[in-house]
C-alpha atoms as a PDB file:
ATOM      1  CA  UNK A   1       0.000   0.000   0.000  1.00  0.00           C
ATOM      2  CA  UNK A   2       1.472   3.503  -0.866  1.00  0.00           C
ATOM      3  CA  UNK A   3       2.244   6.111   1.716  1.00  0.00           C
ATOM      4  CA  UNK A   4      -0.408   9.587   0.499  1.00  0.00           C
ATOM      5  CA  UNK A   5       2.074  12.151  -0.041  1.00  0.00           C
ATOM      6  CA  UNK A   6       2.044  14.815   2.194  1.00  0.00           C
ATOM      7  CA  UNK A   7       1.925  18.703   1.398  1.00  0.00           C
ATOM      8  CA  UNK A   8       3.627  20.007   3.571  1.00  0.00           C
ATOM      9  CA  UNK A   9       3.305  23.747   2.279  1.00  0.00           C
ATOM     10  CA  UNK A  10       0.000  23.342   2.733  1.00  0.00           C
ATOM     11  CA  UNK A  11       0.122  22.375   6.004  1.00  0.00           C
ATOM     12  CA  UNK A  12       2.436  25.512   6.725  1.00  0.00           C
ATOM     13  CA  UNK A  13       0.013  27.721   4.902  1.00  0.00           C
ATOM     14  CA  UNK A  14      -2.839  26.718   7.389  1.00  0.00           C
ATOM     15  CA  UNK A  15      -0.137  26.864  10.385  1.00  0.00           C
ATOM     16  CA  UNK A  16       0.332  30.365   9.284  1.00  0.00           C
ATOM     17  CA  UNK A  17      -2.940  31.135   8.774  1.00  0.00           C
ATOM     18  CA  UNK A  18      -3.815  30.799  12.754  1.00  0.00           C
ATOM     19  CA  UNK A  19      -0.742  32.962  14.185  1.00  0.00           C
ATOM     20  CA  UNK A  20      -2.099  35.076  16.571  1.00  0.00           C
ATOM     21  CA  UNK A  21       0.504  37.974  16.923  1.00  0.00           C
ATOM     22  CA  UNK A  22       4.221  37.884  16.027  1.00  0.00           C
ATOM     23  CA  UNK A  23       6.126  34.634  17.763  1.00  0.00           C
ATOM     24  CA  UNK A  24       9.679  33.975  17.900  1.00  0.00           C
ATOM     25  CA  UNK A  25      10.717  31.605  15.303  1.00  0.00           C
ATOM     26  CA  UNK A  26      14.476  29.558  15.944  1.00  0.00           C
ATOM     27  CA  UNK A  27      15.651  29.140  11.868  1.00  0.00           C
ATOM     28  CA  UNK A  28      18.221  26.516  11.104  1.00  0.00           C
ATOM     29  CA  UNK A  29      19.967  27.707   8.223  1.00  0.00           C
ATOM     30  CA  UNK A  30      23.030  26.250   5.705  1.00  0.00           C
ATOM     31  CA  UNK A  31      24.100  29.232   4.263  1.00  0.00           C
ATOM     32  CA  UNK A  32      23.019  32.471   2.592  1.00  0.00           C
ATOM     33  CA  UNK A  33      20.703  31.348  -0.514  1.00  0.00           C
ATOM     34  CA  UNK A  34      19.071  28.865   1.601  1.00  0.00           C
ATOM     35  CA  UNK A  35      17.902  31.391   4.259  1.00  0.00           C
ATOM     36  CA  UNK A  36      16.988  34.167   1.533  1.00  0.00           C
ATOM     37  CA  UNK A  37      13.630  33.425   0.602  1.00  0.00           C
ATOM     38  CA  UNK A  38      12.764  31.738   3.811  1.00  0.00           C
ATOM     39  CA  UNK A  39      12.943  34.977   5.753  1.00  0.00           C
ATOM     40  CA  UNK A  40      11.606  37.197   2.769  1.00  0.00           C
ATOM     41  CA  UNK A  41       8.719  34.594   3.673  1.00  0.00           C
ATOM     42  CA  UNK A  42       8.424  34.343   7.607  1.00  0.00           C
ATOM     43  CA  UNK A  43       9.098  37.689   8.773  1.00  0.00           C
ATOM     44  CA  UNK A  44       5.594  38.193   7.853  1.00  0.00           C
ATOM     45  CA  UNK A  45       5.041  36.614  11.021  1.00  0.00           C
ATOM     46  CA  UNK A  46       7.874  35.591  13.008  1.00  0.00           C
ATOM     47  CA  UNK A  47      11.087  37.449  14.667  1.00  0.00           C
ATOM     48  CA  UNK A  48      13.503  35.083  13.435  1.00  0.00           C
ATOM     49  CA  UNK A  49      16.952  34.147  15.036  1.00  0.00           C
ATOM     50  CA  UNK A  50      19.167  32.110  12.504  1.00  0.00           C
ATOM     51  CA  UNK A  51      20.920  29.294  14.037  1.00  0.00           C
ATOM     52  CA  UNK A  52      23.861  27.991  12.466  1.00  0.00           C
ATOM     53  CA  UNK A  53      24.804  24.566  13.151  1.00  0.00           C
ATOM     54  CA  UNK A  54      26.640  23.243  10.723  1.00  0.00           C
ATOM     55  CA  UNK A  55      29.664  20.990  11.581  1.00  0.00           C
ATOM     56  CA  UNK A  56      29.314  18.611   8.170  1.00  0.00           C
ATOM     57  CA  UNK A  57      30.570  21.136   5.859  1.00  0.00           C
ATOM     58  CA  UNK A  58      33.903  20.368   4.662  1.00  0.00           C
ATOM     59  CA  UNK A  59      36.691  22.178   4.537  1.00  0.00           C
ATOM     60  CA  UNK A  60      36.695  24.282   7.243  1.00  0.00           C
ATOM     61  CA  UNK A  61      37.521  27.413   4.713  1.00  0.00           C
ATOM     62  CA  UNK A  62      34.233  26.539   3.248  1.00  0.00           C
ATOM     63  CA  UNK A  63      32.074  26.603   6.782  1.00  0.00           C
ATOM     64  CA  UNK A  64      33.867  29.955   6.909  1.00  0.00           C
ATOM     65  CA  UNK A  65      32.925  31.481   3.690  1.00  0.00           C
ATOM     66  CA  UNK A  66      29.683  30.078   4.248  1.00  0.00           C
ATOM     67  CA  UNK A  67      29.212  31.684   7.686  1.00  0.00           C
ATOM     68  CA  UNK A  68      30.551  35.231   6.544  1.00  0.00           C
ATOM     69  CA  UNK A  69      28.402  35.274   3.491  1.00  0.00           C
ATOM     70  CA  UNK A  70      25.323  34.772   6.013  1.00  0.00           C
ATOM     71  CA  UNK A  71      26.828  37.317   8.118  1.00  0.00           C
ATOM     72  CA  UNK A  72      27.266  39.767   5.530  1.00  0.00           C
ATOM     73  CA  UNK A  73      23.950  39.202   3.549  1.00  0.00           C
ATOM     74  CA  UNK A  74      21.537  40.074   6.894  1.00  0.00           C
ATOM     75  CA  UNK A  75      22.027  43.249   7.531  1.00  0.00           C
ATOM     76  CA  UNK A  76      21.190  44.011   3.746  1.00  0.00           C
ATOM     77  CA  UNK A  77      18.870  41.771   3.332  1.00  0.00           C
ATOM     78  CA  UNK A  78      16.440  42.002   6.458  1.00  0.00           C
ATOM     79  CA  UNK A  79      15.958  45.844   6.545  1.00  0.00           C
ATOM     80  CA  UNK A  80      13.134  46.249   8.605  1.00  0.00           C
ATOM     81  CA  UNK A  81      12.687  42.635   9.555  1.00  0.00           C
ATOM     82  CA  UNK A  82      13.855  41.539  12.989  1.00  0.00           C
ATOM     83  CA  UNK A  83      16.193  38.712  12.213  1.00  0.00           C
ATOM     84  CA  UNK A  84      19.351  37.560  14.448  1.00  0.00           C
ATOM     85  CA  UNK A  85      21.876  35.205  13.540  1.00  0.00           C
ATOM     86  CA  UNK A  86      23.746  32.525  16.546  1.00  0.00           C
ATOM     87  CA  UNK A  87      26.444  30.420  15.407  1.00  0.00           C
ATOM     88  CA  UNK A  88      26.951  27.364  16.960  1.00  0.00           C
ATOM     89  CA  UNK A  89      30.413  25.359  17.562  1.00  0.00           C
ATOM     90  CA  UNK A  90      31.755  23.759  14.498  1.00  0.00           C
ATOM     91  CA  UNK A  91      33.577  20.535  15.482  1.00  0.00           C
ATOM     92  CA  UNK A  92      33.512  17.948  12.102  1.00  0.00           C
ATOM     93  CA  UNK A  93      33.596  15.398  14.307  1.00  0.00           C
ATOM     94  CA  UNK A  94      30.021  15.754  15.377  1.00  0.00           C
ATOM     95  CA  UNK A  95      28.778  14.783  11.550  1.00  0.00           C
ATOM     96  CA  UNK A  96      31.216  11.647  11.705  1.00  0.00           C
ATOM     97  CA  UNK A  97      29.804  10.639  15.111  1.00  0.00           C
ATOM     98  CA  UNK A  98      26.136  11.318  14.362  1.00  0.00           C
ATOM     99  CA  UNK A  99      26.308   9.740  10.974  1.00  0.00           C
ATOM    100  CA  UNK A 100      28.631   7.123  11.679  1.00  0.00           C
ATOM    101  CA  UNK A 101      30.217   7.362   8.138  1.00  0.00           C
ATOM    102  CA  UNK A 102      33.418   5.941   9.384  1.00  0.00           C
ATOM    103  CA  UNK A 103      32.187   2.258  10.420  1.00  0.00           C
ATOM    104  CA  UNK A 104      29.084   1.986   7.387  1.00  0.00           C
ATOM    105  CA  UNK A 105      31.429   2.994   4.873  1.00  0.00           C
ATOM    106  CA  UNK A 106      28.686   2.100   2.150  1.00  0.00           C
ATOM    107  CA  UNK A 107      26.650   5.089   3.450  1.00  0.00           C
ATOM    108  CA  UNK A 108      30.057   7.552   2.128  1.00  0.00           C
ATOM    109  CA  UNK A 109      28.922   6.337  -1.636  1.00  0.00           C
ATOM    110  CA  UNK A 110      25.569   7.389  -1.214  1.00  0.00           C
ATOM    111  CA  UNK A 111      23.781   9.571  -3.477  1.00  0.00           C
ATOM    112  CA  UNK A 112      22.316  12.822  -1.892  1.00  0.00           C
ATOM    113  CA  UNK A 113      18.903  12.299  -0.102  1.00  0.00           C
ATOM    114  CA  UNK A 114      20.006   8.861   0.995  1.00  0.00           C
ATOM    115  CA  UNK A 115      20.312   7.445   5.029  1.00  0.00           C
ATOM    116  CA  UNK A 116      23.733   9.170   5.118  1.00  0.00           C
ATOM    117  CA  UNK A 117      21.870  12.822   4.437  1.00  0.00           C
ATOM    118  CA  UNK A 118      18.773  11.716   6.695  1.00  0.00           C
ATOM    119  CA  UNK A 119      21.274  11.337   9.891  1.00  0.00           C
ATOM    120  CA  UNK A 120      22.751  14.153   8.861  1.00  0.00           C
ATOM    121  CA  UNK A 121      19.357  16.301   8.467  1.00  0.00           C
ATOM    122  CA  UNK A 122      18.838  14.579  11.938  1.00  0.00           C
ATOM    123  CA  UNK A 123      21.179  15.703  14.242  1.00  0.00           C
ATOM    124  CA  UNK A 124      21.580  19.058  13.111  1.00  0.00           C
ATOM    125  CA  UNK A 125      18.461  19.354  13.989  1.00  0.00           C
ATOM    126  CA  UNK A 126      17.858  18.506  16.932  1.00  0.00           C
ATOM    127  CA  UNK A 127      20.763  20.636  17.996  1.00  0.00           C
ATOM    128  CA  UNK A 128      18.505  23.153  17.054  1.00  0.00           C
ATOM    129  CA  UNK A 129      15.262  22.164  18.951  1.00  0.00           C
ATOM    130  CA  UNK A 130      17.534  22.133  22.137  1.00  0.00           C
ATOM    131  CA  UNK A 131      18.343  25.005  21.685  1.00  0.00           C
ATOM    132  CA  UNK A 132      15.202  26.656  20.895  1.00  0.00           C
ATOM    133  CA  UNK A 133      13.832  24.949  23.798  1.00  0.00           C
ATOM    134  CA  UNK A 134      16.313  26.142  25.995  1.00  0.00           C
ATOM    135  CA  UNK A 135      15.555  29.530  24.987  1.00  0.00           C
ATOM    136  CA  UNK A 136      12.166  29.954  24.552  1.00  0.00           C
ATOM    137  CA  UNK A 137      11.115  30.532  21.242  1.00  0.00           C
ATOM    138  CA  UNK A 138       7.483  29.454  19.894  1.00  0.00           C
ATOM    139  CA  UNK A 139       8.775  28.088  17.210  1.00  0.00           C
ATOM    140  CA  UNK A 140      11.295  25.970  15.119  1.00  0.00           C
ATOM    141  CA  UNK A 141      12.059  25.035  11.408  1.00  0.00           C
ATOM    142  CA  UNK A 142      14.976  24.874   8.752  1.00  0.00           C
ATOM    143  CA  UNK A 143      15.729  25.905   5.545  1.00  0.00           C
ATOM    144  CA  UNK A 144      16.813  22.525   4.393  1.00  0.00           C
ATOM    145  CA  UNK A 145      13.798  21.643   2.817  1.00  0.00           C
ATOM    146  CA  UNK A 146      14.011  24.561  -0.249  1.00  0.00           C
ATOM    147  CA  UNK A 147      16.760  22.427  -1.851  1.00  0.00           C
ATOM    148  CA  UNK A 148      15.484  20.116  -4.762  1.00  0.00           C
ATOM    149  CA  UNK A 149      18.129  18.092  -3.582  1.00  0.00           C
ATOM    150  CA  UNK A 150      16.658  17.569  -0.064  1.00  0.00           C
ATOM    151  CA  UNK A 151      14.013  14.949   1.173  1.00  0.00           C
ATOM    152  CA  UNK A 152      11.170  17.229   2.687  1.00  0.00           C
ATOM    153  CA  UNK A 153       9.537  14.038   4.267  1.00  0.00           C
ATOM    154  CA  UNK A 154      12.548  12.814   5.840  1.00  0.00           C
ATOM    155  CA  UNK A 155      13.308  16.318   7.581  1.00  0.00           C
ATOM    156  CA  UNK A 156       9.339  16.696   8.504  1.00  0.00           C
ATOM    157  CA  UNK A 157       9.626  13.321  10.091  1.00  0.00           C
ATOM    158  CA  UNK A 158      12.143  14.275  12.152  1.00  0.00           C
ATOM    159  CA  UNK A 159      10.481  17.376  12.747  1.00  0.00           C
ATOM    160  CA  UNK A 160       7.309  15.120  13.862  1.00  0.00           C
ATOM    161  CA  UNK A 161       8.947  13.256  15.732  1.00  0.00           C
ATOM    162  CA  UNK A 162      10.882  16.159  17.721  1.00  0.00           C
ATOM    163  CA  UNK A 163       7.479  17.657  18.465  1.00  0.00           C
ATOM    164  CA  UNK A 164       6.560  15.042  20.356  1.00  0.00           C
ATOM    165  CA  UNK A 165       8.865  16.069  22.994  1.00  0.00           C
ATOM    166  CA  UNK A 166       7.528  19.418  24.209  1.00  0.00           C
ATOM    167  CA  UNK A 167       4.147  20.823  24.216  1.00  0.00           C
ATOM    168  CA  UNK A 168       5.880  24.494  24.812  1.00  0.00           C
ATOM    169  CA  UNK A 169       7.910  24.311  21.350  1.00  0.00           C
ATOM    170  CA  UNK A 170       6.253  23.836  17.491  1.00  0.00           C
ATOM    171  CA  UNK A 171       7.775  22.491  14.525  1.00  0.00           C
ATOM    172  CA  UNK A 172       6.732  24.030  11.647  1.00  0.00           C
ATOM    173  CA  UNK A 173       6.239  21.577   9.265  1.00  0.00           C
ATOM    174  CA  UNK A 174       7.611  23.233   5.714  1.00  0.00           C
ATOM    175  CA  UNK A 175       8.344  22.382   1.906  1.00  0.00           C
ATOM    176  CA  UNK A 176       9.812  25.795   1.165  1.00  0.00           C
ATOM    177  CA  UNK A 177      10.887  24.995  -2.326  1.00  0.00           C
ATOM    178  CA  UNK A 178       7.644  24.825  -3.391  1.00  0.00           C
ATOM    179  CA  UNK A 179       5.135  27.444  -5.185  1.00  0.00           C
ATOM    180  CA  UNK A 180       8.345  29.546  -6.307  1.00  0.00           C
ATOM    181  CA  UNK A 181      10.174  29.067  -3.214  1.00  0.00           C
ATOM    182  CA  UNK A 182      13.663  27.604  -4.689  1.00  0.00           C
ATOM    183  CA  UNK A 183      12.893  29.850  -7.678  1.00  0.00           C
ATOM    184  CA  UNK A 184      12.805  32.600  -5.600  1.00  0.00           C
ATOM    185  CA  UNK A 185      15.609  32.042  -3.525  1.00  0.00           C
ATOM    186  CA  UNK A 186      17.803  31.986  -7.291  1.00  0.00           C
ATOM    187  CA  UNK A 187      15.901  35.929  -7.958  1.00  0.00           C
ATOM    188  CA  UNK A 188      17.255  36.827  -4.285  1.00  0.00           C
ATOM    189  CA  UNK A 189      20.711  35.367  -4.771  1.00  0.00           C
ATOM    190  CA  UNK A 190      21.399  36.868  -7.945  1.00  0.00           C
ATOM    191  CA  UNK A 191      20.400  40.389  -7.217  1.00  0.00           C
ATOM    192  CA  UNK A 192      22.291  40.061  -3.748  1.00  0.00           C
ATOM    193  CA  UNK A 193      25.443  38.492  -5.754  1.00  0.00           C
ATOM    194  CA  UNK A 194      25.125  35.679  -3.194  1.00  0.00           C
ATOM    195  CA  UNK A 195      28.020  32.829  -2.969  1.00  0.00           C
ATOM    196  CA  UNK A 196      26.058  29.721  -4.185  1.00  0.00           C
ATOM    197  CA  UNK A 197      28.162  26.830  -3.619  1.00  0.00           C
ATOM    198  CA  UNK A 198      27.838  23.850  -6.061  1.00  0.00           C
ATOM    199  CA  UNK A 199      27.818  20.736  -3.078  1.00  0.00           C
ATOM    200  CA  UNK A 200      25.410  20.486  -0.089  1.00  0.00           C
ATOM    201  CA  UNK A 201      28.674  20.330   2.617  1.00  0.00           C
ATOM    202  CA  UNK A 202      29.966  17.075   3.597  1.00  0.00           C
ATOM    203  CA  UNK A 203      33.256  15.869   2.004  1.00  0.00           C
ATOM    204  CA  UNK A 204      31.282  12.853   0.291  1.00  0.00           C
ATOM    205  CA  UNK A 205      28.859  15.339  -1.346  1.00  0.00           C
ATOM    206  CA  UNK A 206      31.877  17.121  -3.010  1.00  0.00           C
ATOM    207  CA  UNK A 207      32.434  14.003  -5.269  1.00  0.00           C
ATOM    208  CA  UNK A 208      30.768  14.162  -8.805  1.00  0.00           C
ATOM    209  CA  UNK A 209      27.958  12.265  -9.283  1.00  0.00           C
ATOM    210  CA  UNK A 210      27.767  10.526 -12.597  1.00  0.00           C
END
C-alpha cells in the first residue's frame, strides 16, 4: 500500500494562517541562498533568530565562507525585519559521530537524499530544537527543505517526531521549495550576488555524481 504524499506547504500555509501575533521563530539555516527566501517569507510573522549549526561542511575554509556570506547578507537583506543570527560550535567530528560514516562505509557512496543525508538532516536538527527549547522561542524550522536536492519528508519526520517532545515548542512543518520558493531564492541570490556553492557540505557530497 502507498504512503499519500504529504503537502507540507500546505500544512504551513494553514499553520500560518492561525498565528495570533508575532512569535519567535528559531531558523536553522546552511548558508546564505538557503535562508533568503525563507525569511523574505516568515518575517511576515515571526522574529527570526538564525541558528547555524553546521559541523558537516567540509573544509573548514568553506564553513567559513559560508558563515561570513550569512553574516554579511543580513544586515542588507532584512531591513526592517527583525532577524538575528547565533552560530553554533563547528567541530567535524560531530557529523562523523552522528552519521557514523566511518564504520558503514557504504553510506560515504551514497547519493544525496540517501540514510547518510537523513542522519545528517537529523542531528543538526535537533541541535537546534535544544536550543530553541532552551531559549524559549514558539517556534522551530529549517531551511533545508528549499533544496530540490533535499528529502522534505525525511526532515518533517524528524520534525514530527521532535514535536513530540515538548508541548511548549512547534515544529513548523515546511516544503519551502515549493510554489516559487527555490525559484525565488535563485531571484534573491542573484540580485544580492550571493556565494552559491555547487555541493550540499559534507566531504562525500563534493564528489561528482555521474
Amino acid at each position: 500500500m502507498q504512503t499519500q504524499k504529504i503537502n507540507y506547504q500546505s500544512v504551513l500555509e494553514k499553520t500560518l494562517s492561525t498565528l495570533n501575533g508575532r512569535k519567535k521563530l528559531l531558523l536553522h539555516a546552511c548558508c546564505a541562498p538557503c535562508s533568503s527566501y525563507v525569511i523574505e517569507y516568515l518575517s511576515q510573522f515571526f522574529d527570526i533568530t538564525i541558528y547555524y549549526y553546521n559541523p558537516n561542511i567540509h573544509p573548514e575554509t568553506e564553513y567559513r565562507r559560508r558563515l561570513q556570506e550569512l553574516r554579511d547578507f543580513l544586515p542588507r537583506f532584512s531591513q526592517g525585519k527583525s532577524v538575528k543570527l547565533v552560530e553554533d560550535t563547528y567541530d567535524t567530528e560531530d557529523y562523523f559521530s552522528a552519521t557514523n560514516v566511518r564504520n558503514e562505509v557504504e553510506l560515504q557512496s551514497e547519493r544525496e537524499m540517501g540514510e547518510r543525508c537523513r542522519r545528517c538532516y537529523e542531528f543538526r536538527m535537533k541541535k537546534a530544537w535544544a536550543y530553541a527549547k532552551e531559549n524559549g522561542f514558539d517556534y522551530f524550522t529549517t531551511t533545508l527543505s528549499i533544496s530540490p536536492h533535499k528529502d522534505s519528508a525525511k526532515i518533517n519526520a524528524i520534525g514530527a517526531e521532535l514535536q513530540k517532545e515538548s508541548a511548549d515548542l512547534t515544529y513548523l512543518f515546511s516544503d519551502f521549495k515549493k510554489k516559487g520558493g527555490f525559484k525565488r531564492s535563485l531571484e534573491i541570490s542573484a540580485e544580492y550576488g550571493l556565494y552559491r556553492q555547487d555541493y550540499c557540505g559534507c566531504v562525500f557530497s563534493m564528489r561528482k555524481e555521474n
